[in-house]
C-alpha atoms as a PDB file:
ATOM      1  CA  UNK A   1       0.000   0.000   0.000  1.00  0.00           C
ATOM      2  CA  UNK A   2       1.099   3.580  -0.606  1.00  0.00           C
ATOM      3  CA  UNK A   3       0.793   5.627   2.319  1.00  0.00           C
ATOM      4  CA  UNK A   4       2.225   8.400   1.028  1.00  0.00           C
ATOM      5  CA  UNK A   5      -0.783   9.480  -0.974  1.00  0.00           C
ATOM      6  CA  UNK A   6      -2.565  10.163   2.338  1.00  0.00           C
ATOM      7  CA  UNK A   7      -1.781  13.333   4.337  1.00  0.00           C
ATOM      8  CA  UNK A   8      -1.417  11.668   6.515  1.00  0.00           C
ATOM      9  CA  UNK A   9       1.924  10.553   5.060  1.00  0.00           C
ATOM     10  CA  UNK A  10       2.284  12.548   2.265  1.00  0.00           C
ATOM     11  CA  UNK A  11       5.503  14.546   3.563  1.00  0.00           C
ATOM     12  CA  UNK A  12       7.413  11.901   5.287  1.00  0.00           C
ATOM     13  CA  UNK A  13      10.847  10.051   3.919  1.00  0.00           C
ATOM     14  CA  UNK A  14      10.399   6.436   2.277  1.00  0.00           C
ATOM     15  CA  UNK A  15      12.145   5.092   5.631  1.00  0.00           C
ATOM     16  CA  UNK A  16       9.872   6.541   7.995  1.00  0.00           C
ATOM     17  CA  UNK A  17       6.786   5.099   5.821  1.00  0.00           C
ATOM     18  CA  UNK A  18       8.067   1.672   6.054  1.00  0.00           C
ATOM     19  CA  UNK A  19       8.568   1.849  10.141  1.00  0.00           C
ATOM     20  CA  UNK A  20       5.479   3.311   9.962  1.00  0.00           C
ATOM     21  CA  UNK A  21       3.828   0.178   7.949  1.00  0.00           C
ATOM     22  CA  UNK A  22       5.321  -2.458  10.940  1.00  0.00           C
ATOM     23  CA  UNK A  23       2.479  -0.975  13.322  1.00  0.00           C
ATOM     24  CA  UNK A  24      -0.154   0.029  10.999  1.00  0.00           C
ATOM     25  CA  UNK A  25      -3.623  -2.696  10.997  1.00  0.00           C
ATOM     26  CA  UNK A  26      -5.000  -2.280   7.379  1.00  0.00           C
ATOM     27  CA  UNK A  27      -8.917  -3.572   8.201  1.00  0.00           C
ATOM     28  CA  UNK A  28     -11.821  -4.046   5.785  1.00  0.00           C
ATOM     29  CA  UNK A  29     -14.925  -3.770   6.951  1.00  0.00           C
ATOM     30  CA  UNK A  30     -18.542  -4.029   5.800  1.00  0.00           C
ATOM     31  CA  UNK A  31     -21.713  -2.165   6.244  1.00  0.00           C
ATOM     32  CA  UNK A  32     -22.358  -1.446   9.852  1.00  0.00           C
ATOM     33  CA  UNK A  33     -19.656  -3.012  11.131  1.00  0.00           C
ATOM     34  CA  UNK A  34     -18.062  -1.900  14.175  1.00  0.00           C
ATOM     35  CA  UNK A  35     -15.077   0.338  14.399  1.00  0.00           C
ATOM     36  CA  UNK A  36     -14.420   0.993  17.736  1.00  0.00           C
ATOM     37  CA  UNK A  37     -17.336   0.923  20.679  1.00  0.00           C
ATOM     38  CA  UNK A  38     -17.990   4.213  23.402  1.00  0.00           C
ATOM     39  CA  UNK A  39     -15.878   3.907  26.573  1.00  0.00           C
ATOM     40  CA  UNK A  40     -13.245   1.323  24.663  1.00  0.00           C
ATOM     41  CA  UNK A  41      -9.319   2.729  24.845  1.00  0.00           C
ATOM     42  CA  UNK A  42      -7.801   4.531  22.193  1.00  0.00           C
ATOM     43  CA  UNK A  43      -5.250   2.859  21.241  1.00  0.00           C
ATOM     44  CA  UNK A  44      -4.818   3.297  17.782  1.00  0.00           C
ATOM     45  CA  UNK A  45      -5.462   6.434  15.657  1.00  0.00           C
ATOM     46  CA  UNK A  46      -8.511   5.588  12.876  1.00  0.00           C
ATOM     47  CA  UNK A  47      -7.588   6.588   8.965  1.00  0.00           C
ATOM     48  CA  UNK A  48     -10.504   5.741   6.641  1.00  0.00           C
ATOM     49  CA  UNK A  49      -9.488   5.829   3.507  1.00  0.00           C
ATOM     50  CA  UNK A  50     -12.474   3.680   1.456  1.00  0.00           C
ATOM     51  CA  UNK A  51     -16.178   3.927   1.790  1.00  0.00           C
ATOM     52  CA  UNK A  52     -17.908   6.270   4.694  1.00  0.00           C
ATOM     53  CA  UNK A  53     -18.322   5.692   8.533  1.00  0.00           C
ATOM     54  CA  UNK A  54     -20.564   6.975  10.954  1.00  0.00           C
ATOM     55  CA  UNK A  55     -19.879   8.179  14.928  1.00  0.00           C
ATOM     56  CA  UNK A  56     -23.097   8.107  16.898  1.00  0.00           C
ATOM     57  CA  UNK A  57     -24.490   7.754  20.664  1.00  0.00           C
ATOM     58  CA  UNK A  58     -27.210   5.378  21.598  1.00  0.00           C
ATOM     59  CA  UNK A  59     -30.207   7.646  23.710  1.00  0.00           C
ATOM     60  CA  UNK A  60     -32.114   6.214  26.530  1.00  0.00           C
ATOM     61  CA  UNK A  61     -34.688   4.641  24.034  1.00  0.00           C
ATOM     62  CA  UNK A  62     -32.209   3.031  21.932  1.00  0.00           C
ATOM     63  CA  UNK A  63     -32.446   5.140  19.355  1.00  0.00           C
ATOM     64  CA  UNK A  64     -28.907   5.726  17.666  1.00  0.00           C
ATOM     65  CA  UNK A  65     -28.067   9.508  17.428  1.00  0.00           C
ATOM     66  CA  UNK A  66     -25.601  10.235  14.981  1.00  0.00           C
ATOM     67  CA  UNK A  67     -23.371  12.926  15.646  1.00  0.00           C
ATOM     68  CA  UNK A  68     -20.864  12.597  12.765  1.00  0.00           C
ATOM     69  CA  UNK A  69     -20.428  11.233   8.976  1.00  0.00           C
ATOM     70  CA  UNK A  70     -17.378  10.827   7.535  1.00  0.00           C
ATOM     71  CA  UNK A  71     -15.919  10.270   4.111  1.00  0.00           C
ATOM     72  CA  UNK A  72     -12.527   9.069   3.538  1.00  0.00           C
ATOM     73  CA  UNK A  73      -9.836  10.051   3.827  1.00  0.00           C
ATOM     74  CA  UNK A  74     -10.491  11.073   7.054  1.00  0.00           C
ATOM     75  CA  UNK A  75      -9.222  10.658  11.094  1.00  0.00           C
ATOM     76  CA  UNK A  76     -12.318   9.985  13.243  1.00  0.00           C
ATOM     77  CA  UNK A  77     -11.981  11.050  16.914  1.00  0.00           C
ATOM     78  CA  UNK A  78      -8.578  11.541  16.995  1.00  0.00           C
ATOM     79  CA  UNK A  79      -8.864  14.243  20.011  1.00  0.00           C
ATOM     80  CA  UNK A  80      -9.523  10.855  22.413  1.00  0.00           C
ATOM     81  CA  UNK A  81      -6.163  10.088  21.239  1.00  0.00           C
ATOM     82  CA  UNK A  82      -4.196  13.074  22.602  1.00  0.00           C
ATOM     83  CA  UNK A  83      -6.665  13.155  25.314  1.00  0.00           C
ATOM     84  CA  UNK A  84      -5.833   9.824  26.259  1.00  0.00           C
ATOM     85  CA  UNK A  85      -9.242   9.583  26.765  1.00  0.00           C
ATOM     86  CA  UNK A  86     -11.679   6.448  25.965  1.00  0.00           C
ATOM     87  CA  UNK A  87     -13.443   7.232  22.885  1.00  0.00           C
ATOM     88  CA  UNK A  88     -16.745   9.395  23.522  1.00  0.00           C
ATOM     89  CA  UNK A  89     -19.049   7.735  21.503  1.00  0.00           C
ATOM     90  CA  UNK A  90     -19.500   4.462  18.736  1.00  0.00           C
ATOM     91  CA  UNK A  91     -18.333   3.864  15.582  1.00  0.00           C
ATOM     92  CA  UNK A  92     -19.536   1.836  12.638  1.00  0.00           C
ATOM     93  CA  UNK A  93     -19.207   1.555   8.603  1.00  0.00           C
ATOM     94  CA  UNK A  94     -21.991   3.608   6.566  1.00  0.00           C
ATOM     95  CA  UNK A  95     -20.710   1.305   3.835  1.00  0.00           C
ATOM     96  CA  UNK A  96     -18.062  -1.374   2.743  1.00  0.00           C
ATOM     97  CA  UNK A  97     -14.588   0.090   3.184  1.00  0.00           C
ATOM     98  CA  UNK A  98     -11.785   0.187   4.793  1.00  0.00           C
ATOM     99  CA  UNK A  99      -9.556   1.533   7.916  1.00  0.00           C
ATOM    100  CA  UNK A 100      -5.861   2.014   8.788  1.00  0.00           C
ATOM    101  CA  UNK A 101      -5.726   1.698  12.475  1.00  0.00           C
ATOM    102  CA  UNK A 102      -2.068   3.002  13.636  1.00  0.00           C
ATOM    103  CA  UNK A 103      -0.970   2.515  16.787  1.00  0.00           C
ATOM    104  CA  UNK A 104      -0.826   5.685  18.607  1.00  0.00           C
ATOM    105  CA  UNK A 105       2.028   5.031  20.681  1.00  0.00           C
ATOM    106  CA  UNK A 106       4.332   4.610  18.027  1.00  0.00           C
ATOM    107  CA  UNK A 107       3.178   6.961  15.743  1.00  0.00           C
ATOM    108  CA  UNK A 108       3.956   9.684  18.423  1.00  0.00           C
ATOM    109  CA  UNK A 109       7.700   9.874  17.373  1.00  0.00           C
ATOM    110  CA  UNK A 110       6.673  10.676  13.907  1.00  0.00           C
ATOM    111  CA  UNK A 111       4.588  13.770  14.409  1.00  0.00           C
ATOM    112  CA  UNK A 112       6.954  16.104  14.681  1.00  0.00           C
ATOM    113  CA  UNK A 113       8.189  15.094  11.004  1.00  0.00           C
ATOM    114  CA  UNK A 114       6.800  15.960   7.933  1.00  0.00           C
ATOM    115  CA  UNK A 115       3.639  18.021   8.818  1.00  0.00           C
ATOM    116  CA  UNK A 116       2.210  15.524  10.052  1.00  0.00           C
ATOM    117  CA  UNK A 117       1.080  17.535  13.706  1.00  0.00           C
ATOM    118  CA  UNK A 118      -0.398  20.210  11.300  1.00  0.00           C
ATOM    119  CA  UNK A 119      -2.356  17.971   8.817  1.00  0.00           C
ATOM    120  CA  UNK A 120      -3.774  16.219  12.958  1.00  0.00           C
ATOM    121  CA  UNK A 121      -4.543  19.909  14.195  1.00  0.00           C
ATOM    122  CA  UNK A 122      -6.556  20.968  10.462  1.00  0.00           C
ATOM    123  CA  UNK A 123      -8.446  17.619  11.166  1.00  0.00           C
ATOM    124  CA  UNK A 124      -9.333  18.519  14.060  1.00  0.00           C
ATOM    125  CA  UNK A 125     -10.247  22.110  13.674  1.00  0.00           C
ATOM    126  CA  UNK A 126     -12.498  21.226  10.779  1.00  0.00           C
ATOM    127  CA  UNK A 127     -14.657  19.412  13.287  1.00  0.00           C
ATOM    128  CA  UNK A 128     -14.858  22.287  16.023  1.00  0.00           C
ATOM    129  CA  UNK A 129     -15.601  24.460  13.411  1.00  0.00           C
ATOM    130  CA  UNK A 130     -18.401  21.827  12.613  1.00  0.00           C
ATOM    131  CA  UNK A 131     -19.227  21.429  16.236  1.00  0.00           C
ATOM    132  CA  UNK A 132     -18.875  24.771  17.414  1.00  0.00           C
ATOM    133  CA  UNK A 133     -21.544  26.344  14.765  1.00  0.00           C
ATOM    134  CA  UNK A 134     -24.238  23.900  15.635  1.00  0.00           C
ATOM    135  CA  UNK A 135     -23.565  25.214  19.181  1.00  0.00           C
ATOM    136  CA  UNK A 136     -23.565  28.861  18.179  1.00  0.00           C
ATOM    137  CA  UNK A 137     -26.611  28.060  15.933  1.00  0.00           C
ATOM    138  CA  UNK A 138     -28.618  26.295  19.379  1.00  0.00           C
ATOM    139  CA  UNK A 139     -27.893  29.862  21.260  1.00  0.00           C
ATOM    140  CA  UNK A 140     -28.422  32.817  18.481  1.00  0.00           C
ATOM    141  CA  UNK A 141     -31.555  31.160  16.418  1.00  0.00           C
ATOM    142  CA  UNK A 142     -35.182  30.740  17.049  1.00  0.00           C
ATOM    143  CA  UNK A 143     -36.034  26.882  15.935  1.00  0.00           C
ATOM    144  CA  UNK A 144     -37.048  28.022  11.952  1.00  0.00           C
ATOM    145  CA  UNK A 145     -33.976  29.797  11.211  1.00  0.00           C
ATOM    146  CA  UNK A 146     -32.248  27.120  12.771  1.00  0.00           C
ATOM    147  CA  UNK A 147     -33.170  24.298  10.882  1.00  0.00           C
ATOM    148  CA  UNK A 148     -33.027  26.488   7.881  1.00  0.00           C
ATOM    149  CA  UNK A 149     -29.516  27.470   8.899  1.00  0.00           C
ATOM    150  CA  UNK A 150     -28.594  23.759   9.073  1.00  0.00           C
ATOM    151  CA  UNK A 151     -30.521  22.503   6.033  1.00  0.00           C
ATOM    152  CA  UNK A 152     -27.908  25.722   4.273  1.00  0.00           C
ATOM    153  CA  UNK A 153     -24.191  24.819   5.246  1.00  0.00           C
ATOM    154  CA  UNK A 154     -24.885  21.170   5.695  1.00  0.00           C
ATOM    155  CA  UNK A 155     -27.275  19.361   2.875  1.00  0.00           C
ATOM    156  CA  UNK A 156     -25.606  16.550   2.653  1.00  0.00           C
ATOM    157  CA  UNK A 157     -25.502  15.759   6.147  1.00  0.00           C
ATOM    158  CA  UNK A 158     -29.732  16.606   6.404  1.00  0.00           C
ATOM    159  CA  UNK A 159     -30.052  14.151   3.306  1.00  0.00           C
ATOM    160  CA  UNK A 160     -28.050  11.794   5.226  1.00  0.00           C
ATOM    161  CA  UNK A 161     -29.226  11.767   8.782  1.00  0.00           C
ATOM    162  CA  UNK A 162     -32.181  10.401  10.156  1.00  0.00           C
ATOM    163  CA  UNK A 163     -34.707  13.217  11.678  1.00  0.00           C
ATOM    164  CA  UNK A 164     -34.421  12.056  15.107  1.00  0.00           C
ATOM    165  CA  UNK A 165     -30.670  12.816  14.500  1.00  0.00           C
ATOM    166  CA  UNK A 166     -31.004  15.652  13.768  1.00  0.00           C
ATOM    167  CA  UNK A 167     -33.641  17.012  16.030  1.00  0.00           C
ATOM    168  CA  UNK A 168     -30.688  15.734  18.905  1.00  0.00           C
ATOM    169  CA  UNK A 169     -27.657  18.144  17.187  1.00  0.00           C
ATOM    170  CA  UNK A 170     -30.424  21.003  17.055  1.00  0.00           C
ATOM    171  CA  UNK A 171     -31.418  20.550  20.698  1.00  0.00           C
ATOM    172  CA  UNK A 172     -35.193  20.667  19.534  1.00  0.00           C
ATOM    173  CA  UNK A 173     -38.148  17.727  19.866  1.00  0.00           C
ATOM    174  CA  UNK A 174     -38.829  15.465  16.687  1.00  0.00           C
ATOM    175  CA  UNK A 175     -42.264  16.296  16.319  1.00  0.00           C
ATOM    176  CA  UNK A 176     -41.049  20.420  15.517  1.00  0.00           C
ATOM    177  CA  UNK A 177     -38.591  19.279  13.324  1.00  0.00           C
ATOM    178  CA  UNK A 178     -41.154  17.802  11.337  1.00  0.00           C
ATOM    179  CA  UNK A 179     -43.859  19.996  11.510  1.00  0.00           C
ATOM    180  CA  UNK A 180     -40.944  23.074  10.150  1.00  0.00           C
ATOM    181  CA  UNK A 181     -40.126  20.821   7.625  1.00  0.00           C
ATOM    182  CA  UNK A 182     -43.614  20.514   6.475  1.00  0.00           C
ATOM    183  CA  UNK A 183     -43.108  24.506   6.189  1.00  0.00           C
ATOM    184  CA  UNK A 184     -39.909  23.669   3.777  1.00  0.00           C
ATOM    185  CA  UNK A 185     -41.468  21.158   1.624  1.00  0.00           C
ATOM    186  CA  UNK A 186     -44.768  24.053   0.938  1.00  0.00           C
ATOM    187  CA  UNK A 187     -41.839  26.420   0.262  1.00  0.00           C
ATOM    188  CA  UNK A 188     -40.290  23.977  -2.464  1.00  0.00           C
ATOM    189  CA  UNK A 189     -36.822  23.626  -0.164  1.00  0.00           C
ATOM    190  CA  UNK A 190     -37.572  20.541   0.257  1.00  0.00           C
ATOM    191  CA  UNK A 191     -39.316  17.301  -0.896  1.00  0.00           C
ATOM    192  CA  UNK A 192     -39.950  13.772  -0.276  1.00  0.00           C
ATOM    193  CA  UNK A 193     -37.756  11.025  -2.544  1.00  0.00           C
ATOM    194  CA  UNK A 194     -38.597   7.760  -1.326  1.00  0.00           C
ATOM    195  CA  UNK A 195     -38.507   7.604   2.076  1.00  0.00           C
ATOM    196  CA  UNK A 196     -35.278  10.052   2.554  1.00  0.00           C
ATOM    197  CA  UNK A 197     -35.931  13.930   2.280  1.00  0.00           C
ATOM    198  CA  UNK A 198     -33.623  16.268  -0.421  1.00  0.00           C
ATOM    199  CA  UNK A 199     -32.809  19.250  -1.023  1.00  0.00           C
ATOM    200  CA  UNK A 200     -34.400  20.891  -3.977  1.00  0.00           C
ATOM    201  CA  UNK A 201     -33.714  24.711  -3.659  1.00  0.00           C
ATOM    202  CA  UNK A 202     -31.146  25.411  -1.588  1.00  0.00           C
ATOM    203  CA  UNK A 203     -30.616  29.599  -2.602  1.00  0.00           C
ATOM    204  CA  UNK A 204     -34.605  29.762  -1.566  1.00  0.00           C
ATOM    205  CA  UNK A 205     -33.487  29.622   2.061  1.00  0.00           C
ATOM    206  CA  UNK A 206     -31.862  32.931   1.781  1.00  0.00           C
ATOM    207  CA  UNK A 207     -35.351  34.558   0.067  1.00  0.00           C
ATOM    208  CA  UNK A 208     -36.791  33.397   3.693  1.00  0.00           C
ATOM    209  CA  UNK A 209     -34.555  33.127   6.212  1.00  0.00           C
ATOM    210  CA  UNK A 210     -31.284  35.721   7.317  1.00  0.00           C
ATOM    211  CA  UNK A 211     -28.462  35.045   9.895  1.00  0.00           C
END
């Protein structure tokens, strides 16, 4: 496998690649197949580099909440790795794919080389960003411009999810979620395919809705 096409690994020697290859797992895994559970150590750092994962919580009802999707190539919750934390929440494939799991420990050495700290520190900052404007959204918005506002900078993610998902990262009940979306599909935002909702006009949000 090349490594070095990931950026991962994209600035580091030819020798440092193959040490790094002695303590890197390369897994394949299928449709929701587990990655790593909540609560279990974080050992190794989690590259996906084929198909998509999700990270999600289980609620008191059992209902699973997700909280993230990613596409490859991607590091999922690597802040429980420099936390030396146990990972916050599950894990499982979206689809067939695969994972390099890299054992932390002995990747540390490496991080100082090649980038590789500042390609760790843009992952991560992409998902505060994420993270922190859902939370900024939850304080500033009333629930319309909210959902509106979420619908606008992440479509693909309210294609995606699953409404009670999504009522959970807005901080609002399922039954207003729907009943504003009702509001969106009248206003030709949105529409039913199948049994998933899309996106049909995104601009129109900004004709209704201002932040």
């Amino acid at each position: 496998m090349d490594l070095s096409k990931y950026f991962l690994f994209k600035n580091l020697n030819e020798k440092d690649i193959n040490e790094i290859k002695k303590f890197i797992i390369v897994k394949k895994l299928q449709k929701d197949e587990i990655v790593f559970y909540e609560k279990e150590q974080s050992s190794y750092l989690h590259l996906l580099i084929e198909g998509s994962a999700r990270v999600y919580k289980i609620d008191n009802k059992g209902n699973e909440l997700i909280i993230h999707k990613f596409k490859p190539v991607s590091l999922i919750a690597e802040l429980a790795n420099f936390e030396n934390m146990p990972y916050p929440a599950n894990c499982a494939m979206e689809s067939d794919g695969m994972i390099l799991k890299i054992e932390f420990e002995k990747f540390k050495k490496f991080m100082q080389k090649g980038d590789v700290c500042m390609q760790i520190m843009s992952s991560l900052l992409r998902k505060m960003k994420y993270l922190d404007g859902i939370i900024q959204d939850n304080l500033i918005f009333d629930t319309e411009t909210k959902i509106a506002k979420f619908i606008y900078d992440n479509p693909e993610a309210f294609e995606d999810l699953k409404q009670h998902s999504i009522a959970a990262l807005l901080h609002i009940k399922p039954e207003t979620l729907s009943r504003k979306l009702k509001k969106f599909k009248e206003l030709g935002i949105i529409k039913n395919e199948g049994s998933k909702l899309r996106v049909t006009d995104i601009e129109k949000i900004k004709e209704y809705y201002s932040w």
